[in-house]
Protein backbone atom coordinates (compact mmCIF):
# COMPACT_ATOMS: atom_id res chain seq x y z
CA UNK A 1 -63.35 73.74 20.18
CA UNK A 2 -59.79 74.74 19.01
CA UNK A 3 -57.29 72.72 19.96
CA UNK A 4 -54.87 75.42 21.03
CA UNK A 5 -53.87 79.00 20.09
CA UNK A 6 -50.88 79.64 17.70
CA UNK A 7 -49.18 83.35 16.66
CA UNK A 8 -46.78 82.29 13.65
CA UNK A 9 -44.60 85.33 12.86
CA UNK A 10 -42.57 84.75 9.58
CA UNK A 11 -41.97 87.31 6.98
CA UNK A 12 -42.82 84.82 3.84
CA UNK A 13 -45.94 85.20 2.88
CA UNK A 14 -46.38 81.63 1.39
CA UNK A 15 -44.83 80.27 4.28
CA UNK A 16 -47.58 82.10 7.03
CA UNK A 17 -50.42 81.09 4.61
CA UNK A 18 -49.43 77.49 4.17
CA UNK A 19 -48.93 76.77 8.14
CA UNK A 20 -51.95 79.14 8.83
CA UNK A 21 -53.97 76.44 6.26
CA UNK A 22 -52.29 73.07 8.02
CA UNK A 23 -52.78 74.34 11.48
CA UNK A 24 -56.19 75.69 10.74
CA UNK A 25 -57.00 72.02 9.02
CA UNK A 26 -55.61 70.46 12.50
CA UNK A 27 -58.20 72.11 14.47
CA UNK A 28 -55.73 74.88 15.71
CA UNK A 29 -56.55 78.74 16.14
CA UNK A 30 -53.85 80.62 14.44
CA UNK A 31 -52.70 84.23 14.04
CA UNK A 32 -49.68 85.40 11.79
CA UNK A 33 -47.59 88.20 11.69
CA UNK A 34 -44.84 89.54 9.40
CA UNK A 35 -42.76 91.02 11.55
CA UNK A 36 -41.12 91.03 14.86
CA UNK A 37 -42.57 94.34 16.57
CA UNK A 38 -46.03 92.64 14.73
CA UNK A 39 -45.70 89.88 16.59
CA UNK A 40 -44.92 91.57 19.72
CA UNK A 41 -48.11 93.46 19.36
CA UNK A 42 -50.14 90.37 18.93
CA UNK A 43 -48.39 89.16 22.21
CA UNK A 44 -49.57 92.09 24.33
CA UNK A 45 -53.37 91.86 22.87
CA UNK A 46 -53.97 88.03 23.76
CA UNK A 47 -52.25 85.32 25.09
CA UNK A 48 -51.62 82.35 23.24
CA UNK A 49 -50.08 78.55 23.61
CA UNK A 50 -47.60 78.58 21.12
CA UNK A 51 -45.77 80.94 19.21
CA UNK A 52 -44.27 79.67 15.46
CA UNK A 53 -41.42 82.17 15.40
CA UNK A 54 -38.98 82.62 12.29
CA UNK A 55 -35.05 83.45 13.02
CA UNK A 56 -34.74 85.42 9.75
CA UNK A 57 -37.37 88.78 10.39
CA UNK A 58 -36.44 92.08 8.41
CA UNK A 59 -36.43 94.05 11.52
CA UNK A 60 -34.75 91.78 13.84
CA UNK A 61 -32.97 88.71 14.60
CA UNK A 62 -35.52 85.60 16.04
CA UNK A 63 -32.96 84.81 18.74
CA UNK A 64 -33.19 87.96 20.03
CA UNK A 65 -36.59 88.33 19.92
CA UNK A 66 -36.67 84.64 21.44
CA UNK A 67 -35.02 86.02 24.79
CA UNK A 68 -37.01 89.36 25.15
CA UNK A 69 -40.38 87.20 24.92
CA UNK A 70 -38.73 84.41 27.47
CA UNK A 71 -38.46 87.25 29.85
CA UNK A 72 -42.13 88.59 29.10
CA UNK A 73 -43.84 85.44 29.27
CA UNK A 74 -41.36 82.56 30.69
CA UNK A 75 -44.26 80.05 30.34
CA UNK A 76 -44.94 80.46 26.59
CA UNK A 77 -44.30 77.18 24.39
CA UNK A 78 -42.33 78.77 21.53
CA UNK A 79 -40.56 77.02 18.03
CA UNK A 80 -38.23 78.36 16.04
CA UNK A 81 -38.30 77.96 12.16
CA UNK A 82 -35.20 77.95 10.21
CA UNK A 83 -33.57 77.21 7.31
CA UNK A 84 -30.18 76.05 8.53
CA UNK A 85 -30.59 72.53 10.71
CA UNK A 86 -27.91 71.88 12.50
CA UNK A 87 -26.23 70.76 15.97
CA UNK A 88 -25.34 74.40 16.68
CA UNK A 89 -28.78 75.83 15.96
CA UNK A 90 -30.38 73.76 18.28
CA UNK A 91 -28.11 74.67 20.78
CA UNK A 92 -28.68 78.47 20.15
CA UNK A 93 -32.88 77.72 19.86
CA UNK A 94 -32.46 75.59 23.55
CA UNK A 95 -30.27 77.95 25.33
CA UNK A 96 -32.53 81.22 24.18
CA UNK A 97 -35.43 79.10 26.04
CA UNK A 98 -36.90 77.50 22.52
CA UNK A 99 -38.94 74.50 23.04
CA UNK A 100 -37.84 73.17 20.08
CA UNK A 101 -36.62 74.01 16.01
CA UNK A 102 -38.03 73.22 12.71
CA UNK A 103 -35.93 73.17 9.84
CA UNK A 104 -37.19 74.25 6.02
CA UNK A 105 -38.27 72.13 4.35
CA UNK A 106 -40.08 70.04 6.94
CA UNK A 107 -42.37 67.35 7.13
CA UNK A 108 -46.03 68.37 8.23
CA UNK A 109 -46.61 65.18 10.11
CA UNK A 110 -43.68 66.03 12.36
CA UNK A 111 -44.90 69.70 12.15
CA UNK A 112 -48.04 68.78 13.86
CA UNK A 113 -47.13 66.37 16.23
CA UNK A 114 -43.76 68.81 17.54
CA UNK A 115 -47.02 71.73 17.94
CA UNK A 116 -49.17 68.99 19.55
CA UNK A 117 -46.34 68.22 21.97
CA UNK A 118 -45.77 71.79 22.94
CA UNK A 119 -49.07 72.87 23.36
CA UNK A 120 -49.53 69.50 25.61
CA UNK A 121 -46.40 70.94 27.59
CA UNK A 122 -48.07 74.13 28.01
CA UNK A 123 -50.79 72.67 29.53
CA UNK A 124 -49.21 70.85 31.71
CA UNK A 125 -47.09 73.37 33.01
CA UNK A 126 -50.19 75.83 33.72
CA UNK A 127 -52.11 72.57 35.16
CA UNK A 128 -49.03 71.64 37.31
CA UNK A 129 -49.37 75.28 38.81
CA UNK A 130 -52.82 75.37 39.25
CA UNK A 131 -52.91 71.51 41.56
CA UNK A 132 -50.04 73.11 43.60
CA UNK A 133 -52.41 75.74 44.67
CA UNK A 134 -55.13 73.32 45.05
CA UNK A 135 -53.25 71.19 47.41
CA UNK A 136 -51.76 73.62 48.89
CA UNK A 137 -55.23 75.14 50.11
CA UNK A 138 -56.97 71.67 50.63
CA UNK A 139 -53.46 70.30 52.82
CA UNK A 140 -51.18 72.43 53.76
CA UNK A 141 -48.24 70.40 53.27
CA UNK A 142 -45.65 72.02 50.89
CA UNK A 143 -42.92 69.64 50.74
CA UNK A 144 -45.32 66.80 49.58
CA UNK A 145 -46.10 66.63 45.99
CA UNK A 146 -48.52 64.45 44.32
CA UNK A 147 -51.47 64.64 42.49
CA UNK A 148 -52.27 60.42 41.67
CA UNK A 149 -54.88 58.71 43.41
CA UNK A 150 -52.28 56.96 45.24
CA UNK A 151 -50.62 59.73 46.79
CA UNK A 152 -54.16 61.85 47.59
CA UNK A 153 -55.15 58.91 49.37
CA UNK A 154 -51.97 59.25 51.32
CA UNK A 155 -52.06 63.10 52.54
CA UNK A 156 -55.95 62.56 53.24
CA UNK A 157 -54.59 59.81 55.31
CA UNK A 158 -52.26 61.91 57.01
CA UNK A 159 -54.77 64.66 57.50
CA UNK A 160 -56.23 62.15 59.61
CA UNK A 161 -53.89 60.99 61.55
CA UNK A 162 -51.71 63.84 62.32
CA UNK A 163 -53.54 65.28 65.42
CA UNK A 164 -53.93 62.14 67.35
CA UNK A 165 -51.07 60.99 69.13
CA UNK A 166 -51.03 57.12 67.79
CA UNK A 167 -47.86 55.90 66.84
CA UNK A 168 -47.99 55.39 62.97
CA UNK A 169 -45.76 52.73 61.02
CA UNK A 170 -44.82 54.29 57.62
CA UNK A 171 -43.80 51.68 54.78
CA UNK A 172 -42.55 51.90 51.63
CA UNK A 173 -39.25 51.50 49.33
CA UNK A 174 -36.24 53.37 49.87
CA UNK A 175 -36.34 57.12 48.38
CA UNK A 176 -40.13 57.34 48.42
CA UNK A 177 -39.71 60.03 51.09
CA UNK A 178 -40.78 58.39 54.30
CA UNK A 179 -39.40 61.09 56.05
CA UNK A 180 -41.32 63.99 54.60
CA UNK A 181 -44.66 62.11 55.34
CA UNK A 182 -43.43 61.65 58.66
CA UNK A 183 -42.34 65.72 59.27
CA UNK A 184 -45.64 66.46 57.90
CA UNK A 185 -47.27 64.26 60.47
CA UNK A 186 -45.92 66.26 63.29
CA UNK A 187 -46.21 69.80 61.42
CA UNK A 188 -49.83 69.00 61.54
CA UNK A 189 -49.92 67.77 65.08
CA UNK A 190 -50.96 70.01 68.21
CA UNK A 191 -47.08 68.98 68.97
CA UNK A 192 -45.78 71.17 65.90
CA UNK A 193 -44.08 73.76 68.11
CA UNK A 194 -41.83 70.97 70.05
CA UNK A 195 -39.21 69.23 68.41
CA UNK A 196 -38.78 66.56 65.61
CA UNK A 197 -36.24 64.32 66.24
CA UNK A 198 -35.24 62.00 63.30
CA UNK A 199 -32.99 58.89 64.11
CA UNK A 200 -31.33 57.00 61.74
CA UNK A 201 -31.21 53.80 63.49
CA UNK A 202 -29.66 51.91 60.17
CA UNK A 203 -26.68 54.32 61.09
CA UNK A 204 -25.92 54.44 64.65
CA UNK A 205 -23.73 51.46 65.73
CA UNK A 206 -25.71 49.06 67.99
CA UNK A 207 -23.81 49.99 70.91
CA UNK A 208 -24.42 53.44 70.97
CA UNK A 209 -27.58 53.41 70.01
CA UNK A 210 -29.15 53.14 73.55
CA UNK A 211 -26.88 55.96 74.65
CA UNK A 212 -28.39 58.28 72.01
CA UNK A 213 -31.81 57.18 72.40
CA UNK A 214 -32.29 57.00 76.22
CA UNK A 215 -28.89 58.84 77.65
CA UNK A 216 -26.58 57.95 80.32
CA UNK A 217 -25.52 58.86 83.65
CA UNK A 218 -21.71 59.72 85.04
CA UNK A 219 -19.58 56.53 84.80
CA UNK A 220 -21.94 54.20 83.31
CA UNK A 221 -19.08 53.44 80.73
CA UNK A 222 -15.23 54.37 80.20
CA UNK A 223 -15.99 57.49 78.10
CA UNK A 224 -19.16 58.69 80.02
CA UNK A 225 -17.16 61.45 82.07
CA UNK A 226 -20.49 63.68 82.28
CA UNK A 227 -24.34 62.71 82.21
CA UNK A 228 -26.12 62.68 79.30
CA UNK A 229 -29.34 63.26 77.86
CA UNK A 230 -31.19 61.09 75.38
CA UNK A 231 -33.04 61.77 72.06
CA UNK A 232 -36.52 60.91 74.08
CA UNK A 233 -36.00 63.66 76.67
CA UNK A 234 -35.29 66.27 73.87
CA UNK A 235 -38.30 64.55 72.31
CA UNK A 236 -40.38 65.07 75.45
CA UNK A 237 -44.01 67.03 73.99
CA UNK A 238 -42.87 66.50 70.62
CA UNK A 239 -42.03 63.72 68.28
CA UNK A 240 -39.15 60.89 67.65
CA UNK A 241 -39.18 59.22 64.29
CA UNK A 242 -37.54 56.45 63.57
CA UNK A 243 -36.29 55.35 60.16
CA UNK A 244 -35.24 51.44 59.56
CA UNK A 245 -36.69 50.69 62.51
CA UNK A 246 -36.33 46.95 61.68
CA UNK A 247 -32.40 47.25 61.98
CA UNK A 248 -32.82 47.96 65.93
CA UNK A 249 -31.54 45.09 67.83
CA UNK A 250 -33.65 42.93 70.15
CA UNK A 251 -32.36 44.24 72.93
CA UNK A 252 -33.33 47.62 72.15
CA UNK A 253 -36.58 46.44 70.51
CA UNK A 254 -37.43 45.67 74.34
CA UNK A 255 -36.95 48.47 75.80
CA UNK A 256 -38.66 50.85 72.91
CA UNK A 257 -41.59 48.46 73.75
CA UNK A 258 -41.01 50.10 77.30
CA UNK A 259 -41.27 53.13 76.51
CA UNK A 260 -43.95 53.10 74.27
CA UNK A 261 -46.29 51.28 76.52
CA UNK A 262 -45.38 53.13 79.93
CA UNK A 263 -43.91 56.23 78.64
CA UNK A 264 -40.80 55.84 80.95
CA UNK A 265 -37.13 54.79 80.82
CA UNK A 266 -34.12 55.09 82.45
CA UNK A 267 -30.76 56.38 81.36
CA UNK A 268 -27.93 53.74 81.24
CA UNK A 269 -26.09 53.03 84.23
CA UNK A 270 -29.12 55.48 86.64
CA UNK A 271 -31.79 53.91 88.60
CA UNK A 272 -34.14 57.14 87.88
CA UNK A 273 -37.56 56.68 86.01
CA UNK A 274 -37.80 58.94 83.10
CA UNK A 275 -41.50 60.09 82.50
CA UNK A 276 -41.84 61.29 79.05
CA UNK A 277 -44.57 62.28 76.38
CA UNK A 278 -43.54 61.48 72.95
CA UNK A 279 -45.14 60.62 69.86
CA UNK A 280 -43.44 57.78 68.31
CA UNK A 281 -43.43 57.55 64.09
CA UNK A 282 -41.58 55.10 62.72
CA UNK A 283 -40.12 54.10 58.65
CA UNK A 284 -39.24 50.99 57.18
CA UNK A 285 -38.00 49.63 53.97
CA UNK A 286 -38.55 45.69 54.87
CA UNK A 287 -41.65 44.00 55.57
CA UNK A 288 -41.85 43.69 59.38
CA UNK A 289 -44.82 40.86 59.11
CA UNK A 290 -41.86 38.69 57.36
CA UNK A 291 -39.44 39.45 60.01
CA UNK A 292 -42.04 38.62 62.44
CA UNK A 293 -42.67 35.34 61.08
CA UNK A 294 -38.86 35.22 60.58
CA UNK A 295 -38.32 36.08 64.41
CA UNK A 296 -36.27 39.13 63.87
CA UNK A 297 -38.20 41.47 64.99
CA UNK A 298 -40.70 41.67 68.18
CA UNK A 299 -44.21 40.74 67.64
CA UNK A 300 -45.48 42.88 70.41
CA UNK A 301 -43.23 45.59 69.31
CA UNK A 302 -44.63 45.57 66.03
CA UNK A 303 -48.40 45.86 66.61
CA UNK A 304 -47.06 48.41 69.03
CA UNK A 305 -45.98 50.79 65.86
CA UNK A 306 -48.34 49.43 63.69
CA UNK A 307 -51.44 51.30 64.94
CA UNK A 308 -51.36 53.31 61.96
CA UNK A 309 -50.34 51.72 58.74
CA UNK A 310 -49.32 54.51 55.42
CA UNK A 311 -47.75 52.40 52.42
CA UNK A 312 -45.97 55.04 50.34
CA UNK A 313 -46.36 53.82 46.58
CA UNK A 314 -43.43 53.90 44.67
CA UNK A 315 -42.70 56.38 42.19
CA UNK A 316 -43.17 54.18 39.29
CA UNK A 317 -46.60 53.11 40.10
CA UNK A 318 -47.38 57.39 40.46
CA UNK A 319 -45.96 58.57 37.14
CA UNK A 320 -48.37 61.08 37.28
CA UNK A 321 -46.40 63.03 39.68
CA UNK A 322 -43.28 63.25 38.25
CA UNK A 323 -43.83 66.51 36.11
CA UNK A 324 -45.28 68.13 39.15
CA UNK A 325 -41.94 67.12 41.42
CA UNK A 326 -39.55 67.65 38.35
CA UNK A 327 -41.18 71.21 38.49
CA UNK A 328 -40.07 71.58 42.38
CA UNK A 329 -36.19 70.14 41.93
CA UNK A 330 -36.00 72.78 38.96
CA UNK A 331 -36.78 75.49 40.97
CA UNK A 332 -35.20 74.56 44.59
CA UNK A 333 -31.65 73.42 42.45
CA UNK A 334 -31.82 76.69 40.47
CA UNK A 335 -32.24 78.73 42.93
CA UNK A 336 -29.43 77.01 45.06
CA UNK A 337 -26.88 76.86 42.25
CA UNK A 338 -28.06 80.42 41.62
CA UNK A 339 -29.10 79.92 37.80
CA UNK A 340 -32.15 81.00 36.01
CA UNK A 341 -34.90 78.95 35.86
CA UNK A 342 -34.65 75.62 33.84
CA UNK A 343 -36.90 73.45 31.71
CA UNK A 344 -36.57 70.08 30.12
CA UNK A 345 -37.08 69.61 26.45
CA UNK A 346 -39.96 67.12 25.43
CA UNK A 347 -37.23 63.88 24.60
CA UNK A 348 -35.81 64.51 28.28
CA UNK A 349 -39.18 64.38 30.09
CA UNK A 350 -40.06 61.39 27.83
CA UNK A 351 -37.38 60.06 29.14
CA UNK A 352 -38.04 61.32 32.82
CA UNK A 353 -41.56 59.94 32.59
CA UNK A 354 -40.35 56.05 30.91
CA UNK A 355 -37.55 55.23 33.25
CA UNK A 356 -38.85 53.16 36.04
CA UNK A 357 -37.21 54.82 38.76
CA UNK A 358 -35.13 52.04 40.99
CA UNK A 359 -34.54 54.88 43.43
CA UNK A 360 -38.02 56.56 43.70
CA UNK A 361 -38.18 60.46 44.59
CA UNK A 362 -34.64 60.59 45.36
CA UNK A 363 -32.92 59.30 42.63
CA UNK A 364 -35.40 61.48 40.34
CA UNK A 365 -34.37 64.13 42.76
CA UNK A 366 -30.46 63.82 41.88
CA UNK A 367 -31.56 63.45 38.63
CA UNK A 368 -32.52 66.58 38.27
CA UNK A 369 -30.13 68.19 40.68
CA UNK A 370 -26.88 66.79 38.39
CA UNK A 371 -28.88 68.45 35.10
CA UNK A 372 -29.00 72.09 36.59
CA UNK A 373 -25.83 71.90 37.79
CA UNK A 374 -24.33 70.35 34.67
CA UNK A 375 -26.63 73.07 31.82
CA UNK A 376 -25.42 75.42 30.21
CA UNK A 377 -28.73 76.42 28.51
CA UNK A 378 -32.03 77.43 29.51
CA UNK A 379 -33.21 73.92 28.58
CA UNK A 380 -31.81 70.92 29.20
CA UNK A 381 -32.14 67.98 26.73
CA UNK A 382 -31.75 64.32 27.69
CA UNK A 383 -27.68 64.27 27.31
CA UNK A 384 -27.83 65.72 30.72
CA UNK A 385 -29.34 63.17 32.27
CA UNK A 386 -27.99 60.22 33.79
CA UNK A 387 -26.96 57.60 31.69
CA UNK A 388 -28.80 54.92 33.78
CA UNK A 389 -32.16 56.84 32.83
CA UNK A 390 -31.12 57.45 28.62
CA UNK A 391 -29.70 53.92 27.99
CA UNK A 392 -32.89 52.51 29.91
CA UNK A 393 -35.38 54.32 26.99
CA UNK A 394 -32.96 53.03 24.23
CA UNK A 395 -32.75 49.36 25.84
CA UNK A 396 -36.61 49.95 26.75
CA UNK A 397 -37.23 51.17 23.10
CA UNK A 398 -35.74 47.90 21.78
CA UNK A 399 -36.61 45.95 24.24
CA UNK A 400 -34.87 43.26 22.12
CA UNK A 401 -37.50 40.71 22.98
CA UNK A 402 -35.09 38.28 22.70
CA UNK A 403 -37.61 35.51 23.74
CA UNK A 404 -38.20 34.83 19.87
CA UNK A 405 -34.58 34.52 19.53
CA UNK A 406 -33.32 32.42 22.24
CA UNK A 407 -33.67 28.44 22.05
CA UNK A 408 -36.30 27.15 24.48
CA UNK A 409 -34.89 25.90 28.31
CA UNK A 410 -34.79 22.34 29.00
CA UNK A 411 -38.10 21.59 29.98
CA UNK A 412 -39.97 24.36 28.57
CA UNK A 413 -43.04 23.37 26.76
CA UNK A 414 -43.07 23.87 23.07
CA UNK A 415 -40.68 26.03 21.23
CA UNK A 416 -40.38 29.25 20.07
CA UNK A 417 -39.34 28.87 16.67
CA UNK A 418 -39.37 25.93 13.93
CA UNK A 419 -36.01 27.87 12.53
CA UNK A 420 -32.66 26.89 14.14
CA UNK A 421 -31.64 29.17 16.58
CA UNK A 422 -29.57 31.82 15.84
CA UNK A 423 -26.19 32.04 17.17
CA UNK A 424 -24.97 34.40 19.87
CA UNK A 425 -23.13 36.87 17.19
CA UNK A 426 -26.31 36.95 14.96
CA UNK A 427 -28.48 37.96 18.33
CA UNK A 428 -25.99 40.70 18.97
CA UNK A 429 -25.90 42.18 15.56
CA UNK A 430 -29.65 42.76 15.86
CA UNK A 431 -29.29 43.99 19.41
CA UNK A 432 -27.22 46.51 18.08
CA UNK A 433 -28.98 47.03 14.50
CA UNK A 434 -31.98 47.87 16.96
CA UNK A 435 -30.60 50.12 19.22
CA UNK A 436 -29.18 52.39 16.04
CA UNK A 437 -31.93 52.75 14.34
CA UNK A 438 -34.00 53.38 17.63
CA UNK A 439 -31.49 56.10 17.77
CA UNK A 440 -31.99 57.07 14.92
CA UNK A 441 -35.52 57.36 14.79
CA UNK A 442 -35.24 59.90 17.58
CA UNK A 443 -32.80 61.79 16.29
CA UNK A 444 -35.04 62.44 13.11
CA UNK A 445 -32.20 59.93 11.17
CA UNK A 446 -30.22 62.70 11.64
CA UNK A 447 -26.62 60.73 11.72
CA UNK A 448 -24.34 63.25 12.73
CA UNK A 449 -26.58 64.00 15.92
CA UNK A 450 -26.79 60.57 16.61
CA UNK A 451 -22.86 59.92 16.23
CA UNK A 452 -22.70 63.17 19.06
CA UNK A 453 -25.41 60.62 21.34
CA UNK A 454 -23.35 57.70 21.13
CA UNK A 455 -20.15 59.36 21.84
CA UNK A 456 -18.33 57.85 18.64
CA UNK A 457 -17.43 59.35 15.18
CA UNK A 458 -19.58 59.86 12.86
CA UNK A 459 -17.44 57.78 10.34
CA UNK A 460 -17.84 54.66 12.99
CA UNK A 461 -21.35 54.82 12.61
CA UNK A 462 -21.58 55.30 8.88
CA UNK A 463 -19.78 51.85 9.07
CA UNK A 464 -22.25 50.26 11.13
CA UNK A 465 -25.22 51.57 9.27
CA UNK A 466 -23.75 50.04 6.37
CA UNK A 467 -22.43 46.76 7.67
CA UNK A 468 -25.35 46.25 9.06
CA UNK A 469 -27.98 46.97 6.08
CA UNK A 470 -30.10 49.15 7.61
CA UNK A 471 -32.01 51.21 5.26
CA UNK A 472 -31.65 54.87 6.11
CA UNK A 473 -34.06 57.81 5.22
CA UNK A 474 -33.21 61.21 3.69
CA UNK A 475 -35.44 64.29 3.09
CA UNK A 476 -36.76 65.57 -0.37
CA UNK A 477 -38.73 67.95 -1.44
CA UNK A 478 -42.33 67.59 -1.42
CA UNK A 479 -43.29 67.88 -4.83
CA UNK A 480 -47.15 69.82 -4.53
CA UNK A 481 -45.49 71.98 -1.85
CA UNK A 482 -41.74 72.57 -1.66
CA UNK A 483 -42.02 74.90 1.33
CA UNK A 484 -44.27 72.90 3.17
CA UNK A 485 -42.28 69.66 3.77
CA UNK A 486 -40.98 66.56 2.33
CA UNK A 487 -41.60 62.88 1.67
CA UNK A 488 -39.57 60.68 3.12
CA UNK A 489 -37.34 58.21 0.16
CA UNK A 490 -36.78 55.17 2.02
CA UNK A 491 -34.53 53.33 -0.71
CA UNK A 492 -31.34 52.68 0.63
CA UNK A 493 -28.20 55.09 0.23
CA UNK A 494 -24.54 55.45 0.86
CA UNK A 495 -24.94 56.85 4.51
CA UNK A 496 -23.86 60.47 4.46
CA UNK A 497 -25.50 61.65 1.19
């Protein structure tokens, strides 16, 4: 079974027969054509997963063509091929909605793993599409995304539960969008058509709290010149969630207890029983059993709210998903900043899906946000990105696994090394030899890109190259092929030849 289909449009003939051989040797179906309106043609008579497209045609520039396929077919992986490799042309290739850019001559490993990766990307795309319909049919609940074990587990959970009316404690970390599972609760419940009433107890100053929460009547303080209705009579036939439930004082705590056992209050300073009929969700960050034990928090209260338990995982334990939300911040943040649709190159996803996520959903979420509104092109590369998220990979990368450096602890058992141990500047030369050529490795040792990366000249890192010895690569031609690639001459050189 092919591995994907490929149209490679290039008006050298050795060029389309010597990619039509490696691709078809790779397991790939592949078409040529010589031309641009060719190539056009083969577009309309099939689709296919990637297109190999030259920026040199005899009847039209490959840029242009570029942006008038874009707008046929927006989800079509397509390369460009040039001769001219440079800073500006990837620019150009990115902005016109290129997945990527070969340069002539290239290497055919790279070749092949660049079309592997954009295929993969394809793939992903059309399967990202294809679960949000699923889920959309089997749940019904649009603003949760999620196709990991972990988070199925969690909407089938909250199928469940939504059209009872038992109070449901939803845990997790901060960001994992305890709120959304909670909205979807009640847009599921036979209550949907009353209100949702979030409170943000974290944020409401203790003394005010019960104001909000259960009202007040004329005079029951200096400022209370009127009466006053509280969030649980708005609430009444609908639902009151409450996030960081375990800041709510003890006082409070008791009287929440109240209500959630006889469905009454009364308003501050009145003497009036309340009846009411709310649902009661509630969110928190902490572990309540700990602040149970720790006596911060009610016991009774918290078996109370805990009649339904939903842990949300955290984002980095549901990598999985992060393509499919990425997909949903593109198009909500275009659409508000009113740009065209984005897309992420393959090094910025890596990127996307390595970083562990301290934040969860939302700090992917501004992630994404700060890209779109910071691009200038179609698709965004990893400079775009938060630096938090792009020096994690390199320091991640590295990892600098410094434990074979370091001198053992007092007390540790055996050591690490029969060598003396190095000294602080010797560990922080190879920290940084590391980190360079990491960088360099992605960049394709291209040293002028990777100068751009680290924000210094190009001059500064020529000097650290050579001061610290590391052996840089350079491309030449493949001798049994010219066109078709090059071997890599890993004997060291002045940098910048």
């Amino acid at each position: 079974m092919p591995r994907g289909s490929i149209l490679v449009v290039d008006d050298e003939v050795e060029i389309r027969e010597g990619l039509e051989a490696l691709l078809t040797s790779e397991s790939f179906e592949v078409t040529v054509a010589e031309t641009g309106a060719a190539g056009l043609q083969k577009l309309e008579d099939r689709p296919f997963d990637l297109m190999l497209l030259d920026v040199s045609l005899p009847d039209r520039n490959g840029l242009d063509l570029l942006r008038e396929i874009r707008q046929r077919d927006p989800h079509l992986s397509i390369i460009l091929i040039t001769a001219y490799g440079s800073i500006d042309m990837a620019r150009a290739a990115f902005k016109g909605g290129a997945q990527d850019y070969i340069t002539k001559p290239w290497s055919n490993d790279e070749l092949i793993t660049q079309v592997s990766l954009a295929i993969e990307g394809r793939r992903l795309r059309e399967e990202n599409l294809h679960l949000k319909r699923a889920l959309k049919q089997r749940y019904n609940f649009p603003n949760i995304i999620g196709k990991s074990e972990k988070m199925l587990a969690v909407l089938d959970l909250v199928t469940q539960v939504a059209p009872s009316r038992s109070t449901v404690l939803i845990s997790g970390e901060s960001g994992t969008g305890k709120e959304v599972i909670a909205k979807a609760i009640h847009s599921a419940s036979t209550r949907a058509d009353k209100a949702f009433i979030p409170v943000n107890t974290g944020s409401i100053p203790v003394d005010l709290l019960e104001s909000q929460l259960f009202g007040h009547v004329k005079g029951a303080f200096t400022s209370a010149v009127a009466s006053k209705k509280g969030l649980f009579e708005v609430a009444d036939q609908g639902t009151i969630f409450f996030d960081e439930i375990s800041t709510v004082s003890p006082e409070t705590q008791a009287k929440l207890l109240r209500v959630i056992q006889e469905r009454e209050f009364m308003r501050l300073g009145g003497t009036e029983t309340i009846k009411v009929d709310v649902r009661i969700l509630a969110a928190s960050n902490e572990d309540l059993r700990k602040l149970v034990r720790e006596g911060r928090f009610r016991e009774d209260l918290f078996h109370r709210l805990n009649v339904i338990s939903i842990q949300l995982p955290p984002l980095r334990d549901r990598k999985e998903d992060i393509p499919l939300l990425v997909d949903r911040f593109l198009e909500q943040f275009c659409k508000e900043n009113g740009k065209p649709q984005r897309g992420f190159t393959h090094g910025a996803m890596k990127l996307l899906m390595d970083y562990d996520w301290p934040g969860n959903v939302r700090e992917l979420e501004n992630a994404v946000e700060r890209a779109v509104v910071l691009s200038t092109h179609e698709t965004m590369d990893g400079d775009l990105l938060p630096e938090s998220v792009r020096t994690r990979e390199i320091v991640k990368g590295v990892h600098l696994q410094l434990s074979e450096f370091l001198p053992p602890l007092p007390g540790e058992i055996g050591t690490r090394s029969a060598n003396p141990p190095p000294s602080l500047f010797e560990i922080l030369e190879e920290v940084e030899r590391r980190i360079i050529v990491d960088m360099l490795e992605r960049t394709n040792w291209n040293q002028t890109e990777a100068a751009e990366r680290f924000q210094i000249p190009l001059s500064t890192l020529n000097q650290k190259i050579k001061r610290l010895g590391i052996e840089t690569r350079r491309r030449v031609a493949n001798p049994r092929n010219p066109a078709m690639g090059y071997a890599e001459d890993s004997a060291e050189f002045a940098a910048g030849k």
